[in-house]
N, C-alpha and C. Protein backbone atom coordinates (compact mmCIF):
# COMPACT_ATOMS: atom_id res chain seq x y z
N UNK A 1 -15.74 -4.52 -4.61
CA UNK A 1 -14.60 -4.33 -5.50
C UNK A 1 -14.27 -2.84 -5.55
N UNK A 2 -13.07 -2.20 -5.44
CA UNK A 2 -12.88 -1.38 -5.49
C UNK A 2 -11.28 -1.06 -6.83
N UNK A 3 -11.19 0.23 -7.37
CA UNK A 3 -10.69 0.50 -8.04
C UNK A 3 -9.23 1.29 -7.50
N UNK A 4 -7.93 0.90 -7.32
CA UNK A 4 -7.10 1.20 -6.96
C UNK A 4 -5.67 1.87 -7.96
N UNK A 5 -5.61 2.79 -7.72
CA UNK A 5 -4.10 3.39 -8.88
C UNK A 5 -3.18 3.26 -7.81
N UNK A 6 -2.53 2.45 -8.70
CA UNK A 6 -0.35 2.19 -7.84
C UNK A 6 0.64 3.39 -9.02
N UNK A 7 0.84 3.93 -7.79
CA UNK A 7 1.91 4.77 -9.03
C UNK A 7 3.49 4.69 -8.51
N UNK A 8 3.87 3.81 -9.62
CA UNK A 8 5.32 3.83 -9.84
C UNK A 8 6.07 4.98 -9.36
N UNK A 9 7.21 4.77 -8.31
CA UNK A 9 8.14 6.23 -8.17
C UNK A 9 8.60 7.11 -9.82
N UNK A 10 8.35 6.31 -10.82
CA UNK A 10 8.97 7.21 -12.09
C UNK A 10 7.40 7.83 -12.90
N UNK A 11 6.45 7.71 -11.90
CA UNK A 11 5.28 8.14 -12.46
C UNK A 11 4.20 7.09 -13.40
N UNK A 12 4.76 6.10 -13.54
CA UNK A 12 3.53 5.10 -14.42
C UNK A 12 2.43 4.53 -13.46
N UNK A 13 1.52 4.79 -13.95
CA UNK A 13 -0.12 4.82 -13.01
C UNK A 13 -0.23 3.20 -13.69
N UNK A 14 -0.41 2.07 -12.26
CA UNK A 14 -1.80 1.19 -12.41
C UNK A 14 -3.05 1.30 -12.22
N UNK A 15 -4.53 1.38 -13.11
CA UNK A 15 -5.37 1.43 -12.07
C UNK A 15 -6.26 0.05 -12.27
N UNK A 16 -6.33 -0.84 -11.07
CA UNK A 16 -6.78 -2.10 -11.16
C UNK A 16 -8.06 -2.58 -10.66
N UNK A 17 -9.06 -3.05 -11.25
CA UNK A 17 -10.07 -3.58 -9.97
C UNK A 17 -9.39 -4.80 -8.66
N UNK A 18 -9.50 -4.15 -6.98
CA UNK A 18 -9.37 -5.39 -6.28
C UNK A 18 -10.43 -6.10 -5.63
N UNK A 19 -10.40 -7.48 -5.29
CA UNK A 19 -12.08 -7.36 -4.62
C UNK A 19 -11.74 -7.06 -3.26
N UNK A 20 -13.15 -7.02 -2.77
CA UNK A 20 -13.14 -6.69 -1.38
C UNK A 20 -12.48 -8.02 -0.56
N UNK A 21 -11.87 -7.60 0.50
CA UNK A 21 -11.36 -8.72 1.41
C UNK A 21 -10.21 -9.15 0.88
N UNK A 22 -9.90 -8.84 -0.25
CA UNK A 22 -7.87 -8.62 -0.26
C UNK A 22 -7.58 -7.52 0.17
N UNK A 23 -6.49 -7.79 0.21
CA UNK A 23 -5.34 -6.06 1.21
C UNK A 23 -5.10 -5.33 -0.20
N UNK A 24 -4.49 -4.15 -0.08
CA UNK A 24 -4.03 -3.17 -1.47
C UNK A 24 -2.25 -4.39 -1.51
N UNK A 25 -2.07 -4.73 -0.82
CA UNK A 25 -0.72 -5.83 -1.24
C UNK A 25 -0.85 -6.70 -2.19
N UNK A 26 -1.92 -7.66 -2.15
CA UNK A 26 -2.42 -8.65 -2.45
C UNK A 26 -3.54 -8.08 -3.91
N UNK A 27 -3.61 -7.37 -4.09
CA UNK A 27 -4.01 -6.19 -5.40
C UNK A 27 -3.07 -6.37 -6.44
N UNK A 28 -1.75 -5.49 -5.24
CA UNK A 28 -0.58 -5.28 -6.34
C UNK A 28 0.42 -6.89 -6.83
N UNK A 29 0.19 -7.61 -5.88
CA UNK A 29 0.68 -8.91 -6.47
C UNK A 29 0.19 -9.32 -7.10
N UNK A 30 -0.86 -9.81 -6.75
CA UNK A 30 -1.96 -10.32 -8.11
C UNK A 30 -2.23 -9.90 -9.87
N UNK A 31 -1.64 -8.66 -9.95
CA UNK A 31 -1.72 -7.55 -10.95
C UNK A 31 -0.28 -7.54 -11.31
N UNK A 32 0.48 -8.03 -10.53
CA UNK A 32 1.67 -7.93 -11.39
C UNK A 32 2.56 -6.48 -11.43
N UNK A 33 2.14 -5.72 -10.08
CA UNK A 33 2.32 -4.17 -10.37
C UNK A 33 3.51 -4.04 -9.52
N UNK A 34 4.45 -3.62 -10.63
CA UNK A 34 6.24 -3.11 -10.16
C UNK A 34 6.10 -2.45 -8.75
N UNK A 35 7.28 -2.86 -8.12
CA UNK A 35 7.45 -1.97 -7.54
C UNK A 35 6.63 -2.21 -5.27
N UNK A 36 6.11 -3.06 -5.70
CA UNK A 36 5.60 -3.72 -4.05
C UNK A 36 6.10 -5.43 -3.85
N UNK A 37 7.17 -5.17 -3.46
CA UNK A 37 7.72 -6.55 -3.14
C UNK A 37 7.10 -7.33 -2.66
N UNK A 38 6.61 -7.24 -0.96
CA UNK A 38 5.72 -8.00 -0.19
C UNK A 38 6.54 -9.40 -0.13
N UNK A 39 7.48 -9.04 0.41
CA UNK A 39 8.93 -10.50 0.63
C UNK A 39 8.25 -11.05 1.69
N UNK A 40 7.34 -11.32 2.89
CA UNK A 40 6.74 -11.88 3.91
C UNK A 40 5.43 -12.05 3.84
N UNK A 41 5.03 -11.58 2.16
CA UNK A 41 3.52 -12.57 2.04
C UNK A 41 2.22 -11.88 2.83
N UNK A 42 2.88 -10.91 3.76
CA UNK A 42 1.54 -10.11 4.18
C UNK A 42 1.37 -10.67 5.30
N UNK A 43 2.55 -10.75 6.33
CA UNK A 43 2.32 -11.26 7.51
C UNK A 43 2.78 -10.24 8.50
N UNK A 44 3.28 -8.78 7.60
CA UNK A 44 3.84 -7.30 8.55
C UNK A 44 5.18 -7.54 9.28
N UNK A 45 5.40 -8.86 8.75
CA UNK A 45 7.17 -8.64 9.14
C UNK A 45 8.42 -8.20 8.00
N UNK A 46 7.99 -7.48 7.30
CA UNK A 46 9.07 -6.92 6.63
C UNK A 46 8.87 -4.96 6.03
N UNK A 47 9.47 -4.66 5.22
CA UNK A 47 8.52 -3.20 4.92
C UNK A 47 8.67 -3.26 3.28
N UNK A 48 8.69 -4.28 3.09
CA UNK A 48 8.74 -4.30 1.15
C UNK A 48 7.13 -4.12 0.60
N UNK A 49 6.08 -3.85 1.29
CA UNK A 49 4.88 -3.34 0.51
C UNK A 49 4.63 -1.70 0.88
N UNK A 50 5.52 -0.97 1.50
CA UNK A 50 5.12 0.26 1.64
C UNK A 50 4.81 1.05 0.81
N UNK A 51 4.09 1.58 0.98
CA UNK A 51 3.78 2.98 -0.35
C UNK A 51 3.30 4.29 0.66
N UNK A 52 3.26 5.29 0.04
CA UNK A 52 2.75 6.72 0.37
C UNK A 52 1.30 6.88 -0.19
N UNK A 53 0.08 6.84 0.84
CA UNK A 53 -1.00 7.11 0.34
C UNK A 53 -1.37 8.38 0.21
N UNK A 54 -1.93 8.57 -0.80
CA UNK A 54 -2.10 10.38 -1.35
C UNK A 54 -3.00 11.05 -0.43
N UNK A 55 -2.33 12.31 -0.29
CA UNK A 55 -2.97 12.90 0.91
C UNK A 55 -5.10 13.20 0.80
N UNK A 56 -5.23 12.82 0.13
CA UNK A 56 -6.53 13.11 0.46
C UNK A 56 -7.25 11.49 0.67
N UNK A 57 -6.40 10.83 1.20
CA UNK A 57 -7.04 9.13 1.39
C UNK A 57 -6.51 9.02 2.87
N UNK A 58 -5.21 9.27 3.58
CA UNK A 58 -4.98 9.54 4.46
C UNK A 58 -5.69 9.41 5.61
N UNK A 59 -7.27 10.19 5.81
CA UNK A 59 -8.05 10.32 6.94
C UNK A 59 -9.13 9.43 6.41
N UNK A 60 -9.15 8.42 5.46
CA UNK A 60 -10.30 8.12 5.30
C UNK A 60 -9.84 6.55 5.40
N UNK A 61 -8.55 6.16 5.79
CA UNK A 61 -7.50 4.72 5.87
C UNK A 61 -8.00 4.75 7.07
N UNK A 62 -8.30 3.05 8.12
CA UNK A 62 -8.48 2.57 9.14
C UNK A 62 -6.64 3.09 9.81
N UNK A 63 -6.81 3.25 10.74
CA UNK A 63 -5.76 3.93 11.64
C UNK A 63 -4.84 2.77 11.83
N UNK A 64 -3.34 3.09 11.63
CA UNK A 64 -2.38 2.58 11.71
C UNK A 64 -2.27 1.19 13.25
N UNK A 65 -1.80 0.00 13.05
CA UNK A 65 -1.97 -0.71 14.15
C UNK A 65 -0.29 -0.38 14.77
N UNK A 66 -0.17 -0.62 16.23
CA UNK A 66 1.25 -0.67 16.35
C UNK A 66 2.51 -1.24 15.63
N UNK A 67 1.95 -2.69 15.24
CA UNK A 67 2.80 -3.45 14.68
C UNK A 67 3.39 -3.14 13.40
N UNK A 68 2.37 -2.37 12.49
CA UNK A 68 2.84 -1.74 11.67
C UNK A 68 3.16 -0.11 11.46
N UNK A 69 3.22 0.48 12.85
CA UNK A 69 3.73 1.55 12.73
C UNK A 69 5.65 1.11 13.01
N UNK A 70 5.38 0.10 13.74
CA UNK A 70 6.82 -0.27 14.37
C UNK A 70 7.67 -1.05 12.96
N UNK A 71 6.50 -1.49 12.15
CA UNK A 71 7.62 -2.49 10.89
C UNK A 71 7.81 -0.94 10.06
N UNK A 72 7.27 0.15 9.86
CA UNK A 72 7.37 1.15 8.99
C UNK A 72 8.60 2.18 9.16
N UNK A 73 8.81 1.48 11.02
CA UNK A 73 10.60 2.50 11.00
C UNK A 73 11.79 1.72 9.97
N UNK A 74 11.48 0.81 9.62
CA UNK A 74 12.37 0.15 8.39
C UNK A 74 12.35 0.11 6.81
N UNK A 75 11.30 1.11 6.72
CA UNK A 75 10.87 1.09 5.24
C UNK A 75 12.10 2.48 4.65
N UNK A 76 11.99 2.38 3.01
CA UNK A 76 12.87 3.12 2.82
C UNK A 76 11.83 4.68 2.99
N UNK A 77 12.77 5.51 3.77
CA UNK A 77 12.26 7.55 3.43
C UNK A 77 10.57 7.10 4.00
N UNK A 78 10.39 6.55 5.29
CA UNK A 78 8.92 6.46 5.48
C UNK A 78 8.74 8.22 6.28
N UNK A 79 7.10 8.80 5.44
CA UNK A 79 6.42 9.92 5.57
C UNK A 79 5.75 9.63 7.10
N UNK A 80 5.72 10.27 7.94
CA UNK A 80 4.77 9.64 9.16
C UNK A 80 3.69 9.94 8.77
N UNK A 81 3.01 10.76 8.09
CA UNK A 81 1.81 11.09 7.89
C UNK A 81 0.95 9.76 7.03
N UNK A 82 1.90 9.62 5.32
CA UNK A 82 1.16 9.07 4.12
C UNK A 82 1.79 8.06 4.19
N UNK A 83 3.24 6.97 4.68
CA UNK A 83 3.26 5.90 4.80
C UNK A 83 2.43 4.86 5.05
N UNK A 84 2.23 3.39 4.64
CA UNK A 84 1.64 2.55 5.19
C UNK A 84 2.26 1.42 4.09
N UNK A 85 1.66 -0.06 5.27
CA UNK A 85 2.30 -1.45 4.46
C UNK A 85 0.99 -1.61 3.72
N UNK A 86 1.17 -1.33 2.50
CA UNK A 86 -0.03 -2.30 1.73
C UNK A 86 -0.88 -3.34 2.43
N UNK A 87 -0.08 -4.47 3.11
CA UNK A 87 -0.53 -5.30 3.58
C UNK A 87 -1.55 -5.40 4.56
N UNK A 88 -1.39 -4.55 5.18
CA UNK A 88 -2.48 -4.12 6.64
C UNK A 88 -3.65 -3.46 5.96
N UNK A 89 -3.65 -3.21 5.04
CA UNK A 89 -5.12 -2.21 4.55
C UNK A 89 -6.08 -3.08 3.51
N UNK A 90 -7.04 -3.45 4.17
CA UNK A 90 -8.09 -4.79 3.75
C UNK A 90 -8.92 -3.66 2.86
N UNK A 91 -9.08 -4.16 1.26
CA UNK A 91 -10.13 -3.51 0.41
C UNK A 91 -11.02 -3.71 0.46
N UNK A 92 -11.78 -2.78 0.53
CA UNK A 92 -13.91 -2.39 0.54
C UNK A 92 -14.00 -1.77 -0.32
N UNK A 93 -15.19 -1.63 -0.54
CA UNK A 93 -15.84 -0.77 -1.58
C UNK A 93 -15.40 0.89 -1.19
N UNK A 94 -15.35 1.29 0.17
CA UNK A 94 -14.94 2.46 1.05
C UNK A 94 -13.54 2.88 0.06
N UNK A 95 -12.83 2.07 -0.25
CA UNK A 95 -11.81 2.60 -0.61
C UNK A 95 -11.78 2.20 -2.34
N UNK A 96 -12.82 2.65 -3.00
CA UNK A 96 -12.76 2.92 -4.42
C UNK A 96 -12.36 4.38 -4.55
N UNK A 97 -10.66 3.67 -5.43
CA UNK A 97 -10.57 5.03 -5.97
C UNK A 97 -9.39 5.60 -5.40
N UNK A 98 -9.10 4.74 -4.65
CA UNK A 98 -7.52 4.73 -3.63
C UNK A 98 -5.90 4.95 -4.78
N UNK A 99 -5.49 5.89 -3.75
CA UNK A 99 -4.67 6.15 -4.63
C UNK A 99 -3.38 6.23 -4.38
N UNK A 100 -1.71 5.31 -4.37
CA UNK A 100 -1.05 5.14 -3.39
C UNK A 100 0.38 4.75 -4.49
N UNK A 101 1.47 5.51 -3.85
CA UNK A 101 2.61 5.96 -4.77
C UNK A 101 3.39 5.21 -4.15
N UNK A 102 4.60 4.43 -4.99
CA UNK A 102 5.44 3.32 -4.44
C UNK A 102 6.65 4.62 -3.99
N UNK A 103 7.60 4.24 -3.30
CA UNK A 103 9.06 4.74 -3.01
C UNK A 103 9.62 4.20 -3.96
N UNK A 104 10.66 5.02 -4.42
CA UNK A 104 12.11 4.68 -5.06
C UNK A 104 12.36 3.62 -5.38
N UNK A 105 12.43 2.72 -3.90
CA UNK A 105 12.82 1.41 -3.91
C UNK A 105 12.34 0.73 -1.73
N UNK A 106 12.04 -0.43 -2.25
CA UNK A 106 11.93 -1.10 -1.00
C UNK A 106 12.63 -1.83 -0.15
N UNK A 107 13.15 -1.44 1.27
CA UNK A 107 13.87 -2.39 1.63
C UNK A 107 13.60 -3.29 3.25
């Protein structure tokens, strides 16, 4: 189980327990947390779970797969560096403490 903060583009912090072996998508749905659409359920065909992961989590995230570097040219204002789909990033204990800021808006 790990402990995850979603922060709203207007600044309101979630911080939630997820267990291990859900995605940070499947976190924020479950929790009810504004702001991560996830319109395709976590199957990486859309970019409504993107968020900006805070730069000091960045190098410590399993490395981007093609498929979702390629769904992330459709997200809104994607960072190449701190972008990613919620969906692709499976929670461990590794990532207690994760910390990952929604955009504006998702499309």
């Amino acid at each position: 189980m790990a402990k995850i903060t979603y922060v709203e583009h207007n600044g309101t912090k979630h911080t939630v327990e997820v267990a291990n072996g859900l995605t940070v998508m499947e976190g924020a749905r479950d929790n009810n947390i504004p702001g991560i659409e996830a319109d395709c359920g976590g199957a990486c065909a859309c970019s409504t779970c993107h968020v900006y992961v805070d730069p000091a989590w960045v190098a410590k995230l399993p490395p981007k797969e093609d498929m979702e570097a390629d769904m992330l040219d459709f997200a809104y204002e994607p960072d190449a560096e701190r972008s990613r789909l919620t969906c692709q990033i499976k929670v461990t204990d590794a990532l207690d403490g994760l910390v990952v800021q929604m955009p504006e808006k998702q499309i």
